[in-house]
C-alpha atoms as a PDB file:
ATOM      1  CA  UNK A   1     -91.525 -58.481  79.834  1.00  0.00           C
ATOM      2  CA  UNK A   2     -94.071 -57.034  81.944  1.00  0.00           C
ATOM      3  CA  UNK A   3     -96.090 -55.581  79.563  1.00  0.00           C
ATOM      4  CA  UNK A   4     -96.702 -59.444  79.088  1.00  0.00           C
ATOM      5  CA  UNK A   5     -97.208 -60.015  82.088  1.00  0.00           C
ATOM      6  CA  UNK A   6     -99.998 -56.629  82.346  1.00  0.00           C
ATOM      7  CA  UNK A   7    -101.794 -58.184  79.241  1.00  0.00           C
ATOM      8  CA  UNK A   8    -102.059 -61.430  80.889  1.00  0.00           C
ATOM      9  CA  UNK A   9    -103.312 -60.361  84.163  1.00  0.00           C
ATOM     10  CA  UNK A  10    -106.065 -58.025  82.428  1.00  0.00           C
ATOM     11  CA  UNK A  11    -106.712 -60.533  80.158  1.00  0.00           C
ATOM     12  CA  UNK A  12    -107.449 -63.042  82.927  1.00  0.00           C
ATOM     13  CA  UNK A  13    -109.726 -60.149  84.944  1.00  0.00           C
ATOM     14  CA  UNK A  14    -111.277 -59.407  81.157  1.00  0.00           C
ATOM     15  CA  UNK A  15    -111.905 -63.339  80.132  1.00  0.00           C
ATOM     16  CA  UNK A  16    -112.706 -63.957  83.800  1.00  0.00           C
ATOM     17  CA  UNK A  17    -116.139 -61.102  83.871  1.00  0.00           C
ATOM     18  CA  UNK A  18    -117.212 -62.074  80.445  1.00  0.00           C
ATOM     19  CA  UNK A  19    -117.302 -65.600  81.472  1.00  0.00           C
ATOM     20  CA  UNK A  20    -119.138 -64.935  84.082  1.00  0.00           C
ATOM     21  CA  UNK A  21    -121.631 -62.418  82.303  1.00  0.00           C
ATOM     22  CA  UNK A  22    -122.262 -65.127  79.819  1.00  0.00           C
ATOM     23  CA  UNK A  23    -122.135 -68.284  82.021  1.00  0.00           C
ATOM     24  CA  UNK A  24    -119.074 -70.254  80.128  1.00  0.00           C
ATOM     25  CA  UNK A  25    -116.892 -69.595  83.192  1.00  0.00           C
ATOM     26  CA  UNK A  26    -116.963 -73.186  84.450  1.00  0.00           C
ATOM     27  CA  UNK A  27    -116.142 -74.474  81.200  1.00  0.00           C
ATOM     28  CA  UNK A  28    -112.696 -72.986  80.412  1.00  0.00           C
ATOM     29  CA  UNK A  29    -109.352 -73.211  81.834  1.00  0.00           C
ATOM     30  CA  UNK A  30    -106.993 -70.499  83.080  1.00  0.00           C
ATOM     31  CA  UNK A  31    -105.287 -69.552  79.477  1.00  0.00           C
ATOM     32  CA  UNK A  32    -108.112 -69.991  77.473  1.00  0.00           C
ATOM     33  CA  UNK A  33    -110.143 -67.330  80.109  1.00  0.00           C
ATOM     34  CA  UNK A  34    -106.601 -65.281  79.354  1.00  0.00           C
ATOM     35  CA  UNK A  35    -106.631 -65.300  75.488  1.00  0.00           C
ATOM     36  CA  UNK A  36    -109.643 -64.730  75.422  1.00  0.00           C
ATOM     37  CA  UNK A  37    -109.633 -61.831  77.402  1.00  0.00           C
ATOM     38  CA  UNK A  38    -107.091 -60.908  75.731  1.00  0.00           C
ATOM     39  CA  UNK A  39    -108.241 -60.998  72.388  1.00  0.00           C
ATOM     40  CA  UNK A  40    -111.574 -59.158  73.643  1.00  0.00           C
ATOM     41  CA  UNK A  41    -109.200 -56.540  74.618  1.00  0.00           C
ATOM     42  CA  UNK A  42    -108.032 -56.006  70.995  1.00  0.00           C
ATOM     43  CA  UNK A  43    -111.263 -56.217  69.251  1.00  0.00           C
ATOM     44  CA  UNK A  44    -112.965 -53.591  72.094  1.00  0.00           C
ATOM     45  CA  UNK A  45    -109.742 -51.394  71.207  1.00  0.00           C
ATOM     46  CA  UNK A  46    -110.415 -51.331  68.292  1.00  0.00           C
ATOM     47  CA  UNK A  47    -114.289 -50.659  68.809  1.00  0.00           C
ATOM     48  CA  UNK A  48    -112.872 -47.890  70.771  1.00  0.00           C
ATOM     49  CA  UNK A  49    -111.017 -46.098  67.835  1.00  0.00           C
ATOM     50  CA  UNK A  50    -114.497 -46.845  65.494  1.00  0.00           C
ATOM     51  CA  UNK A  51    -116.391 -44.793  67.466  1.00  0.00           C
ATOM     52  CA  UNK A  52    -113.890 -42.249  68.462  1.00  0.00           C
ATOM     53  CA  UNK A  53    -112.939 -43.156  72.413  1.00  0.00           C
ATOM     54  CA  UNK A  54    -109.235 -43.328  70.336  1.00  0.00           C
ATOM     55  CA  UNK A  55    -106.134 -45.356  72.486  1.00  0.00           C
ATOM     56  CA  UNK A  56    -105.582 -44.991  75.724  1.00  0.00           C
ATOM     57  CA  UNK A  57    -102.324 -45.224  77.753  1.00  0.00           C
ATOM     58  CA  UNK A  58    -104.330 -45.862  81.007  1.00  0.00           C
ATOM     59  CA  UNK A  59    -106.876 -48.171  82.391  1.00  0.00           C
ATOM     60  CA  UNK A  60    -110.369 -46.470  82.639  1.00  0.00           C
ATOM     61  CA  UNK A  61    -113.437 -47.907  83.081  1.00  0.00           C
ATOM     62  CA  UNK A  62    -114.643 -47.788  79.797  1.00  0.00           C
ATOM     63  CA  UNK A  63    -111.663 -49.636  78.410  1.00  0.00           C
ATOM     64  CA  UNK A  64    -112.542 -52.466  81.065  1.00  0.00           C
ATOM     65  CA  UNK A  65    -116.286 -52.589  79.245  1.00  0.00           C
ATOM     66  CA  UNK A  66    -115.325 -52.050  75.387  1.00  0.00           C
ATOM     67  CA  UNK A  67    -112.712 -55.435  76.403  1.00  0.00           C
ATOM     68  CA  UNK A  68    -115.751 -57.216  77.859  1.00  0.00           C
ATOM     69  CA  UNK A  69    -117.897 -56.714  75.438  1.00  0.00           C
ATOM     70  CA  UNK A  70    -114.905 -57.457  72.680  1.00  0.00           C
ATOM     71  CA  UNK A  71    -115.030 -60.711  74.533  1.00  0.00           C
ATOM     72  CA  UNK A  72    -118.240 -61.669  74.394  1.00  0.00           C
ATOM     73  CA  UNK A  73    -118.678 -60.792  71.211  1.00  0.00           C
ATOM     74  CA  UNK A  74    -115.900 -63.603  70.499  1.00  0.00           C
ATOM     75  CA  UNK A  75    -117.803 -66.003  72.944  1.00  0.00           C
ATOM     76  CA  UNK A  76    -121.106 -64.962  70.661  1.00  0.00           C
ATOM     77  CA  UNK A  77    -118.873 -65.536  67.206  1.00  0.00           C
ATOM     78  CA  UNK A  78    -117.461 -69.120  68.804  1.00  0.00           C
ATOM     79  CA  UNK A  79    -121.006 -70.258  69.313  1.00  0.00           C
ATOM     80  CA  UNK A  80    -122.607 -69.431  66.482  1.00  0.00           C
ATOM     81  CA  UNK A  81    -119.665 -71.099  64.361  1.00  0.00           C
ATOM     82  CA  UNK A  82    -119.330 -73.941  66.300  1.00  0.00           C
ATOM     83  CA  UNK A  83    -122.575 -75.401  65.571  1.00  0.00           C
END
């Protein structure tokens, strides 16, 4: 149970930064800024293991940018399919 609730509260801090960074903030609510975030956690993890940063069991910084920028490359993905 509270790893849920972990995910969901860096998911909201994740979602929350890249919506600022890339100005969609305004536009979405508070769990779609969470799954987002969320799933820009996942895809920066696994950015991290690509290029060799492997898993970590603690927050560091650079876990807090690979999730950002998994995030806004889902943002960037969104748009572009979206029309």
């Amino acid at each position: 149970m509270i790893n849920w609730i972990i995910w969901s509260a860096f998911g909201a801090l994740v979602g929350w930064i890249s919506g600022k960074v890339s100005g969609t903030g305004r536009r979405m609510n508070l769990i779609e800024t969470m799954i987002l975030g969320i799933v820009g956690a996942m895809l920066g993890g696994l950015l991290g293991n690509f290029i060799g940063w492997g898993p970590g069991k603690s927050l560091r910084f650079h876990s807090i940018v690979l999730s950002v920028l998994g995030a806004l490359l889902v943002l960037w993905v969104g748009r572009k399919t979206s029309g």
